[in-house]
Protein backbone atom coordinates (compact mmCIF):
# COMPACT_ATOMS: atom_id res chain seq x y z
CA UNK A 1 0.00 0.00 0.00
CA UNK A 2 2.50 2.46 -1.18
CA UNK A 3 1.39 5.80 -1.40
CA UNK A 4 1.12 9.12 -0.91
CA UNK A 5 -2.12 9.47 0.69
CA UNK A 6 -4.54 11.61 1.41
CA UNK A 7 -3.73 12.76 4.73
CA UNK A 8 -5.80 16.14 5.29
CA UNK A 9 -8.39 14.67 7.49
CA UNK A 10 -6.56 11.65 8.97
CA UNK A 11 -7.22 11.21 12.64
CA UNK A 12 -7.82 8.63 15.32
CA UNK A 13 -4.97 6.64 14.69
CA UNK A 14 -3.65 4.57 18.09
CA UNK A 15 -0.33 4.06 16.81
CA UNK A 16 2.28 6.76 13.78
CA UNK A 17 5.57 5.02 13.06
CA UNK A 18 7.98 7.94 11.44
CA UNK A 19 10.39 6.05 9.40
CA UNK A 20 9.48 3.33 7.25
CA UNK A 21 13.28 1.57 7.28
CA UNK A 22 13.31 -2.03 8.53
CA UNK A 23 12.93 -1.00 11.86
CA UNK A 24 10.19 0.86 11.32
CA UNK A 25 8.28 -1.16 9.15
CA UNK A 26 8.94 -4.18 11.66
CA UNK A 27 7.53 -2.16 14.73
CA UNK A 28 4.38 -1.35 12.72
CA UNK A 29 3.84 -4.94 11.54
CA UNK A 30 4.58 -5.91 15.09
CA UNK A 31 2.32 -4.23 16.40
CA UNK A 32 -0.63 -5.13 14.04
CA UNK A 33 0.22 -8.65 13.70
CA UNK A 34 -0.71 -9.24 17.83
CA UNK A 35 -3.48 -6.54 18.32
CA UNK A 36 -5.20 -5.95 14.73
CA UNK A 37 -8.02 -3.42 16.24
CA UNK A 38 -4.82 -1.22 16.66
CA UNK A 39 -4.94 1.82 13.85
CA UNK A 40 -2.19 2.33 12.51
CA UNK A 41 0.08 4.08 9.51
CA UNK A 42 3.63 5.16 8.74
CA UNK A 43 5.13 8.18 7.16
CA UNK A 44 8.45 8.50 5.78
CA UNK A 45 10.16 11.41 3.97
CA UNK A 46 11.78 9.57 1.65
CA UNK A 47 10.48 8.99 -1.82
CA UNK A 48 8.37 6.51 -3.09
CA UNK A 49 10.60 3.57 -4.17
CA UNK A 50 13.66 4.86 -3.01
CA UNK A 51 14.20 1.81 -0.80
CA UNK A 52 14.60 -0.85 -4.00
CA UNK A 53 17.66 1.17 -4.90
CA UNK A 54 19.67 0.22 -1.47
CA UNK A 55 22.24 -2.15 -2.38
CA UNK A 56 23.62 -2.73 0.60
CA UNK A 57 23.35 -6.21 2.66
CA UNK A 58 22.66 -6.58 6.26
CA UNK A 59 23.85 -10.08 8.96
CA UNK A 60 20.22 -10.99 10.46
CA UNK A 61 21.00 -12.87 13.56
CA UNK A 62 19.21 -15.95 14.87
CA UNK A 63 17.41 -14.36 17.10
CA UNK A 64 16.10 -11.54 14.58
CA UNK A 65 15.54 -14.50 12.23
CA UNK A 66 12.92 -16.36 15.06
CA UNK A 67 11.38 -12.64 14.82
CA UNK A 68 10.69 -12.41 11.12
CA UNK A 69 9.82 -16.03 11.13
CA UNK A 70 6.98 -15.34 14.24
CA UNK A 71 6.04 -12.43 11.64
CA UNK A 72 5.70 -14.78 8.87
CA UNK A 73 7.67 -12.85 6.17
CA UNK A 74 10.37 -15.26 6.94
CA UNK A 75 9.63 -17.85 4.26
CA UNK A 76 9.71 -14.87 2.10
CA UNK A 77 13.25 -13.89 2.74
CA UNK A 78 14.76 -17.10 3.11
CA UNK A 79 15.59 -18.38 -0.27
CA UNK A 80 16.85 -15.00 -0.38
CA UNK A 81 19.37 -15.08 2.19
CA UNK A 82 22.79 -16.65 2.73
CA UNK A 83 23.61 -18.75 5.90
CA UNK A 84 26.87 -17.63 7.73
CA UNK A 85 28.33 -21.01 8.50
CA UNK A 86 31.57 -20.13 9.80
CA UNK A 87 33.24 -16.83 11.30
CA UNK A 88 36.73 -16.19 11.53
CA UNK A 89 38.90 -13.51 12.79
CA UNK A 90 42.29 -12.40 12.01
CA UNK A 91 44.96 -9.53 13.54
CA UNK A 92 47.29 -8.27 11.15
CA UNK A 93 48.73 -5.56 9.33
CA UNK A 94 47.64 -4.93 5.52
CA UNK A 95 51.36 -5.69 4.31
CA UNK A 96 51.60 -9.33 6.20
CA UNK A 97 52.13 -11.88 3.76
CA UNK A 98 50.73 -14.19 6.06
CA UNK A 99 47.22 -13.41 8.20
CA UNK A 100 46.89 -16.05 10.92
CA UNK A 101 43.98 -16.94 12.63
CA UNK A 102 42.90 -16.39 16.45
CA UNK A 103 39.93 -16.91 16.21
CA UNK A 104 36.87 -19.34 14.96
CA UNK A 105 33.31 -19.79 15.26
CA UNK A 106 31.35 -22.27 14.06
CA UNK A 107 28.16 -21.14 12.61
CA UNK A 108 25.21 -22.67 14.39
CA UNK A 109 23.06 -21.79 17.89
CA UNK A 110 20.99 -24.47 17.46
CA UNK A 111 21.37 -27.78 14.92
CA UNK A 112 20.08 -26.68 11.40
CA UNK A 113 19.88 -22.72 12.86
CA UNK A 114 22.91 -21.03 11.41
CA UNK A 115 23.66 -17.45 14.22
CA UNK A 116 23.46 -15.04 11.57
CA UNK A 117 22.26 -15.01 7.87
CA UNK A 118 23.07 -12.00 5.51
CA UNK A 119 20.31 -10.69 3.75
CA UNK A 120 19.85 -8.02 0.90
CA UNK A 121 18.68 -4.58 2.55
CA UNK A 122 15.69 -4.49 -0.20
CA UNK A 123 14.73 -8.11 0.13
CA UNK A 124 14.21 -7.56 3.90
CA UNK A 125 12.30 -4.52 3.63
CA UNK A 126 10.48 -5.46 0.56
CA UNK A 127 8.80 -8.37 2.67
CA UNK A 128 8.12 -6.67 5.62
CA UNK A 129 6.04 -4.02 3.21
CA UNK A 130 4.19 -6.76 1.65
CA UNK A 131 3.22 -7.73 5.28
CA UNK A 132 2.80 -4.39 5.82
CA UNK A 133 -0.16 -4.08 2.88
CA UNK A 134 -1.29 -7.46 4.00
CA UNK A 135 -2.61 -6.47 7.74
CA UNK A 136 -3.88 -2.95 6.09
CA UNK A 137 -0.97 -0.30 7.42
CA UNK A 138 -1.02 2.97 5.24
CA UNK A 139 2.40 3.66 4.52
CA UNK A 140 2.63 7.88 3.65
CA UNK A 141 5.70 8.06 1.54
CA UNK A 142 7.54 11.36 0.34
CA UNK A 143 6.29 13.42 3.02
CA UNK A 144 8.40 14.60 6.20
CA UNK A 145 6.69 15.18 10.18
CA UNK A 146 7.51 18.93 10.64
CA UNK A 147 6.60 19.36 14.16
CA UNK A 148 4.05 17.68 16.81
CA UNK A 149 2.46 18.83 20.25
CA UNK A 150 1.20 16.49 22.63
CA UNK A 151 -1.58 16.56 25.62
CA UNK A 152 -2.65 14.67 28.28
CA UNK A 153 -4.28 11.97 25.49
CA UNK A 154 -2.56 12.05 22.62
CA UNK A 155 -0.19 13.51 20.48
CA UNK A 156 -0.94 15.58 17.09
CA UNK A 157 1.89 15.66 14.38
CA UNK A 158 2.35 18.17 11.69
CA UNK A 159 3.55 17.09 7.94
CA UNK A 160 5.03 18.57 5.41
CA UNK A 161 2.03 18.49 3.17
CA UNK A 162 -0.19 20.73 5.84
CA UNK A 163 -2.11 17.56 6.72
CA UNK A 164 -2.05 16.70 10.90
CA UNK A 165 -2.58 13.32 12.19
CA UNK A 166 -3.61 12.37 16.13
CA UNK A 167 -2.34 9.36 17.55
CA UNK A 168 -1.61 7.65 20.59
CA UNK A 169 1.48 6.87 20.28
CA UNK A 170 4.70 7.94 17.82
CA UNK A 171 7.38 5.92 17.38
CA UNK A 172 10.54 7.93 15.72
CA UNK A 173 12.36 5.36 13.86
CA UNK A 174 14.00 8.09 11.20
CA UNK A 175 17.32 7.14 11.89
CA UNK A 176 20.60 8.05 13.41
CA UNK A 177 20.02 11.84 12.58
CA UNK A 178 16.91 11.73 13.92
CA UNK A 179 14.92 14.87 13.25
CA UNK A 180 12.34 13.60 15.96
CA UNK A 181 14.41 13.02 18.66
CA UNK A 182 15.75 16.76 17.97
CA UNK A 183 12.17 17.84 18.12
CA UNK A 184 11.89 15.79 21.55
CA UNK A 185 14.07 17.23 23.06
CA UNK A 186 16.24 14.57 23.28
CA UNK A 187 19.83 14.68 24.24
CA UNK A 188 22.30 12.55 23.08
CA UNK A 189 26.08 11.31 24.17
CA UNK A 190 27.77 11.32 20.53
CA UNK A 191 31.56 11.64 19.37
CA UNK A 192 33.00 10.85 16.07
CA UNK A 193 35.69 8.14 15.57
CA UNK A 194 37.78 9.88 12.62
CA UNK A 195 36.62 6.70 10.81
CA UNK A 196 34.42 5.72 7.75
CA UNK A 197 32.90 2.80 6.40
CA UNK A 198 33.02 1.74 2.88
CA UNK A 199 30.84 -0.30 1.59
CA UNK A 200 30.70 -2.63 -1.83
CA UNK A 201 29.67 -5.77 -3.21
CA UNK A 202 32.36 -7.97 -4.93
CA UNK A 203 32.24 -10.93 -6.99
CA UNK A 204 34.49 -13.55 -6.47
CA UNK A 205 35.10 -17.04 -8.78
CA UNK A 206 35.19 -19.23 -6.19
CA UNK A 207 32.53 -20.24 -3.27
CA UNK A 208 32.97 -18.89 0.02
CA UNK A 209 31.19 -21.70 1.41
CA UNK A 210 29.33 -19.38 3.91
CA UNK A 211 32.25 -17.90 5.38
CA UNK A 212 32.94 -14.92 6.96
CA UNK A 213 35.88 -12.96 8.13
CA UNK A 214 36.86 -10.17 9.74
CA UNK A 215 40.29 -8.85 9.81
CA UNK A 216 41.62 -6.40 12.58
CA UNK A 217 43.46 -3.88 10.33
CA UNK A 218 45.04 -1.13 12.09
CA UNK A 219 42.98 1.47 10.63
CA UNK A 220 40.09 -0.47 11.15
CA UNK A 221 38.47 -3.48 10.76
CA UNK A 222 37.74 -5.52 7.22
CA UNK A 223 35.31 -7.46 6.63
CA UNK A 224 34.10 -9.76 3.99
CA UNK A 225 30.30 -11.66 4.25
CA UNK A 226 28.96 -14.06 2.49
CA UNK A 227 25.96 -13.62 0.21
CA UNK A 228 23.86 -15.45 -1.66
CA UNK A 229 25.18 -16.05 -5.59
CA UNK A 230 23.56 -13.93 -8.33
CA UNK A 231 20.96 -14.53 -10.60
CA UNK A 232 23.08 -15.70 -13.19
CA UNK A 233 25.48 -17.97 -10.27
CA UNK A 234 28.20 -15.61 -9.88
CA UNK A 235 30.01 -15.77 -6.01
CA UNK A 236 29.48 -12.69 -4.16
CA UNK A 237 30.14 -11.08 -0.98
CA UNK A 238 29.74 -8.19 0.67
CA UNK A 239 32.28 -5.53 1.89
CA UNK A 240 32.51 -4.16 5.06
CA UNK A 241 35.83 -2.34 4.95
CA UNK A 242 36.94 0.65 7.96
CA UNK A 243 39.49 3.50 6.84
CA UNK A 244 40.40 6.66 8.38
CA UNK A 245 37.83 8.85 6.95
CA UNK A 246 40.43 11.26 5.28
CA UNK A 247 41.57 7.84 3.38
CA UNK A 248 38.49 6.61 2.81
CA UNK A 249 36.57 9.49 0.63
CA UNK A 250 39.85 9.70 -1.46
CA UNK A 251 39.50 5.54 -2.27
CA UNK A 252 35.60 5.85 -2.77
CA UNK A 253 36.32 9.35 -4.93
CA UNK A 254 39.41 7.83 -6.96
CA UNK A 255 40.49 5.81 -9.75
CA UNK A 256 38.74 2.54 -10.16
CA UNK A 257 41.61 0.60 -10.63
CA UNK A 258 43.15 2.21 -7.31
CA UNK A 259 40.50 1.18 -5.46
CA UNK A 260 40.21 -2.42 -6.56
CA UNK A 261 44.03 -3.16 -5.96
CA UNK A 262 43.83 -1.69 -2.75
CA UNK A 263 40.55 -3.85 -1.89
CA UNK A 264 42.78 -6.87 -2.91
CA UNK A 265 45.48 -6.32 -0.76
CA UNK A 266 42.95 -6.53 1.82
CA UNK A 267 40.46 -9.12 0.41
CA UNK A 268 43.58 -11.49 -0.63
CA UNK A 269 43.18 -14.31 -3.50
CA UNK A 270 41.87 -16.80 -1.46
CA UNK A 271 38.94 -16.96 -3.60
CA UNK A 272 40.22 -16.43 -7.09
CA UNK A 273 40.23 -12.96 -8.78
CA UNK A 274 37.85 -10.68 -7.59
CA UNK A 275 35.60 -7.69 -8.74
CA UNK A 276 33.58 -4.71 -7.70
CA UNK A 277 30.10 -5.10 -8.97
CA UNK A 278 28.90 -1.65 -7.30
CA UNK A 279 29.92 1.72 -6.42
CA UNK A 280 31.41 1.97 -3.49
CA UNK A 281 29.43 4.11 -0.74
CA UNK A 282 31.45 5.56 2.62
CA UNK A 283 29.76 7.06 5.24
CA UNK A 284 31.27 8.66 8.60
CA UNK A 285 31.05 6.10 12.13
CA UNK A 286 30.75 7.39 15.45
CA UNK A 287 28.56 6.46 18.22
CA UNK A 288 25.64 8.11 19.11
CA UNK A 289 23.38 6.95 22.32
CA UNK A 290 19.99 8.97 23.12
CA UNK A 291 20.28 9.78 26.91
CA UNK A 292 16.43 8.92 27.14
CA UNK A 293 14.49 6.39 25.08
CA UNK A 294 10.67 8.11 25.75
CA UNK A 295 9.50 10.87 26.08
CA UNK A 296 5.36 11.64 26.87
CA UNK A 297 3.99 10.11 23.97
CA UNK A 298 7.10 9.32 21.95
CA UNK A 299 9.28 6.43 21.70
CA UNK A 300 12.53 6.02 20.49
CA UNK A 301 13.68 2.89 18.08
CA UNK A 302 16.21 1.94 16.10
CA UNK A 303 19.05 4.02 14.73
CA UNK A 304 16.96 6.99 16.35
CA UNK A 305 17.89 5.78 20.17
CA UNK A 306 21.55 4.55 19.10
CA UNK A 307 23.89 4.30 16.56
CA UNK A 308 27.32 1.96 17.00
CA UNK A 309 30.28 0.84 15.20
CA UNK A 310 29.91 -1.51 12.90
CA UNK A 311 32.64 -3.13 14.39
CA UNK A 312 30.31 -6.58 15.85
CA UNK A 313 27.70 -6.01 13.28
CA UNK A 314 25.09 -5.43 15.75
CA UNK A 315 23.36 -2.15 14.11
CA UNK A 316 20.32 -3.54 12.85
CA UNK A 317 20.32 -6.25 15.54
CA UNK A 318 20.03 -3.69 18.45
CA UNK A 319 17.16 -2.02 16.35
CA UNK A 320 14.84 -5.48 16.10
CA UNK A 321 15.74 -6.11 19.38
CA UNK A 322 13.86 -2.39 20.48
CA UNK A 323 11.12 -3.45 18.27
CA UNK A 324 10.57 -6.63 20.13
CA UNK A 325 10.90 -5.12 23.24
CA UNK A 326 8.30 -1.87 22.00
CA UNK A 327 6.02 -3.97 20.83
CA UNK A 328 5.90 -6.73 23.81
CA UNK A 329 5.26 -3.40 26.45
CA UNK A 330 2.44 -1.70 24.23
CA UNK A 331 0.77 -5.11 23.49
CA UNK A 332 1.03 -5.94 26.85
CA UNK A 333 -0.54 -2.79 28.19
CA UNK A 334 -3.56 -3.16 25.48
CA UNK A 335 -4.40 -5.71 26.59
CA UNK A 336 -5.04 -4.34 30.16
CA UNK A 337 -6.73 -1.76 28.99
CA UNK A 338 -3.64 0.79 29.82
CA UNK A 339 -3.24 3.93 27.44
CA UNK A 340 -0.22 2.99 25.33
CA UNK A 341 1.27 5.98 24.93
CA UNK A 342 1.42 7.37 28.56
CA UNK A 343 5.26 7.78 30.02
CA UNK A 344 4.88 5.26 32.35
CA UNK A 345 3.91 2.66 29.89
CA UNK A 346 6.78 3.83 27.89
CA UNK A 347 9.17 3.46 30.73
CA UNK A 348 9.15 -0.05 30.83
CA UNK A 349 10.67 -0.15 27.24
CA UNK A 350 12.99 2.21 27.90
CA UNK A 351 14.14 0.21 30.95
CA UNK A 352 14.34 -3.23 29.12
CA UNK A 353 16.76 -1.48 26.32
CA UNK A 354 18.76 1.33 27.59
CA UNK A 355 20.93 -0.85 29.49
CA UNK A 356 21.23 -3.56 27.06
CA UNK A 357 21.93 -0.31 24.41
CA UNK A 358 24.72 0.89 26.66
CA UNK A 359 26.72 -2.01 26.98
CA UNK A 360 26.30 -2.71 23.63
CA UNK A 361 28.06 0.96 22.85
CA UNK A 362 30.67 0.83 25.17
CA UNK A 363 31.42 -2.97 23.73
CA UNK A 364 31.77 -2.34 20.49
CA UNK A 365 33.25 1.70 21.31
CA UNK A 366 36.29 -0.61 23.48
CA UNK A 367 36.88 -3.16 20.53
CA UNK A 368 37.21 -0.49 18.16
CA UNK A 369 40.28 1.64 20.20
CA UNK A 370 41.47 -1.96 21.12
CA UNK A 371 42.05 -2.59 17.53
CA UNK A 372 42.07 -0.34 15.31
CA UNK A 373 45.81 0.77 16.07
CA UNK A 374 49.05 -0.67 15.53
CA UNK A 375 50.27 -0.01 19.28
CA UNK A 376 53.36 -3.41 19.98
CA UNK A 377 52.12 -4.21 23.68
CA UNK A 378 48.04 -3.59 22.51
CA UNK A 379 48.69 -6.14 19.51
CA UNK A 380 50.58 -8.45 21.91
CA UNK A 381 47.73 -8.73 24.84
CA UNK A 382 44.68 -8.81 22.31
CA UNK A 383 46.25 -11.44 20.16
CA UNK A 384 46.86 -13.47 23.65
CA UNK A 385 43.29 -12.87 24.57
CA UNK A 386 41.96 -14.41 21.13
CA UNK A 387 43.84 -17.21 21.33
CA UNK A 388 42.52 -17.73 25.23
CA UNK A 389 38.78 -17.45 23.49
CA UNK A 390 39.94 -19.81 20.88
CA UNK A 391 40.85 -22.15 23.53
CA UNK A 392 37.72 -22.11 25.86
CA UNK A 393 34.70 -23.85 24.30
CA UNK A 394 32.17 -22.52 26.90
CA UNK A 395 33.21 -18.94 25.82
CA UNK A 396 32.94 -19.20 22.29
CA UNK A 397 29.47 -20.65 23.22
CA UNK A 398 28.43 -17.94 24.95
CA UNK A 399 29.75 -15.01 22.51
CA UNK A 400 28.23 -17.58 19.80
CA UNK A 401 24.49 -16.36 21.21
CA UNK A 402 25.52 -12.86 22.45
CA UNK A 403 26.05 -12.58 18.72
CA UNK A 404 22.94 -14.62 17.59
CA UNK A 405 20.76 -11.84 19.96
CA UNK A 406 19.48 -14.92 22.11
CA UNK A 407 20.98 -13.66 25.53
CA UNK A 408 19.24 -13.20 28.73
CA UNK A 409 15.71 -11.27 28.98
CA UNK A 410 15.03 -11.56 25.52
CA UNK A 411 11.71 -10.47 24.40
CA UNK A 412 9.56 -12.97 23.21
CA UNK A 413 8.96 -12.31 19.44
CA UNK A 414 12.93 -13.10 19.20
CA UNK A 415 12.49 -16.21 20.71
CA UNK A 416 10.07 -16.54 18.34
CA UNK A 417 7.29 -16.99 19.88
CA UNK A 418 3.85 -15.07 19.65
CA UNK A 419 2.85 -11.59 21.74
């Protein structure tokens, strides 16, 4: 149900999701899927259509998986996406003529249920939109929220168009600059790391079996994840690959040929000769945490409440794990008859993911200083402490289904079970 629709006289809604990204779309669906009387639309500024030209790739862990599975767009994405079957990590320096490895990870939480599958950005949200039009969720495209006012019932927000729409509830899921969360009020704790992240797809002539790696570089880490071959069978992977932003715009803004030899230095010949199939995108990393998660009538999801290093590819993860969490809380209070858009309702998601959010930051904030640098005694104990991990089955384990999102207090929908 893709349009831009006629908004003048819209009202009554219990539930506006701004942002109609993955995260967005997955709150809305969510939401619908477990309480259908629920009204509710999205509106997102960008233009119609503008998500089938994303060509980036995104790792769906297990846990996310049992999620879209519950939400039965699953089956949709499946043949779709790639199993990651193995994982394994490497500290070097781009010049080594030998990388060796301190670390593995076998690919499974579960028999037959691989941690982490790598899925094409439009495939995901492509299904979650047909869901979407399924249950009956408007989704207003090409049209931005320029301002809202709340009172003691609800909450009124102003487009771009002139139209207004009441609602309940708004969730801001527009992203790591979030314009909402601005509008809030909403602090945040941000710094930049002087890094970017470029991103590509390559092809490859022979199969990486469903491997991935990830090579601590000392300007960052590299990695290279396995997708699923093209239409006409060629190998392909995806690129994951942090510079020091200064050298990464002059790579993604230079010669071609520059660019591939320096991706091969990095990527190796492991798998035969290799080739860019896309242009190569770089965007600046830093971490960004909102110091509150709610605010009366508003809450926060996605890139909107945090944005990490890519570092443990846990972006997107963190985001379906807020939508899980969202969506348990406001069913929950439904149900009881509650109003699901008053603060204290709202503070119980904020205190099932803030903390969670945190650690996450600080995590992945740590492995990035840890790493990215080619410091002799830094390089000595980290290399000492992967080979530890290496050693110690019951820790893999456990960093296995940190990774996988199945950890403690895990909201049901990503154990995949029903809300």
């Amino acid at each position: 149900m893709e349009r831009k629709a006629d908004t003048k006289n819209r009202s009554g809604l219990d539930v506006l999701v701004a942002g109609a990204g993955y995260v967005g779309l997955a709150a809305a669906v969510s939401l619908k899927q477990a309480r259908p009387g629920l009204a509710i639309a999205l509106v997102d500024a960008a233009p119609a259509g503008a998500w089938q030209r994303d060509g980036r790739a995104s790792a769906i862990a297990a846990a996310a998986c049992r999620m879209l599975d519950q939400l039965g767009v699953w089956a949709e994405i499946a043949p779709q996406a790639q199993a990651i079957t193995e994982m394994i990590i490497t500290d070097s320096r781009t010049a080594d003529p030998v990388r060796p490895v301190f670390l593995t990870f076998g690919g499974e939480v579960a028999p037959g249920e691989p941690f982490a599958h790598m899925v094409a950005n439009k495939v995901l949200n492509g299904a979650l939109r047909a869901s979407a039009e399924r249950l009956g969720i408007d989704i207003i495209e090409g049209v931005a929220v320029q301002g809202f006012e709340t009172n003691g019932s609800g909450i009124t927000v102003h487009l771009a168009d002139g139209a207004a729409l009441k609602a309940r509830l708004l969730v801001a899921a527009d992203g790591v600059n979030s314009k909402l969360r601005d509008m809030a009020g909403i602090k945040t704790v941000k710094w930049e790391y002087g890094q970017s992240g470029i991103v590509c797809t390559v092809a490859h002539e022979r199969p990486h079996n469903g491997r991935a790696e990830e090579h601590f570089l000392p300007a960052g880490p590299f990695a290279t994840l396995p997708l699923k071959p093209g239409e006409d069978g060629t190998n392909r992977s995806s690129i994951v690959w942090v510079e020091r932003t200064p050298d990464a715009e002059k790579l993604v803004a230079g010669d071609d040929l520059l660019f591939e030899h320096e991706l091969e230095q990095r990527f190796g010949l492991k798998l035969g000769e290799i080739r860019v199939t896309d242009a190569p995108r770089a965007w600046p990393l830093g971490l960004t945490i909102a110091r509150a998660f709610v605010a009366p009538r508003i809450a926060l999801a996605g890139d909107a409440a945090h944005g990490i290093h890519p570092i443990a590819g846990q972006g997107l993860n963190l985001g379906f794990k807020d939508v899980a969490a969202l969506a348990e809380v406001i069913v929950e209070a439904d149900r009881l008859g509650q109003d699901i858009g008053a603060l204290d309702v709202l503070e119980r998601y904020q205190q099932w993911r803030r903390f969670d959010t945190v650690q996450m930051g600080i995590t992945t904030d740590a492995l990035n200083r840890l790493f990215s640098n080619d410091i002799g005694p830094l390089r000595t104990v980290r290399d000492i402490g992967l080979g530890l991990v290496e050693r110690m089955p019951r820790l893999k384990d456990f960093f296995i289904r940190q990774a996988s999102g199945l950890s403690t207090s895990t909201p049901r929908l990503l154990k995949g079970e029903a809300i």
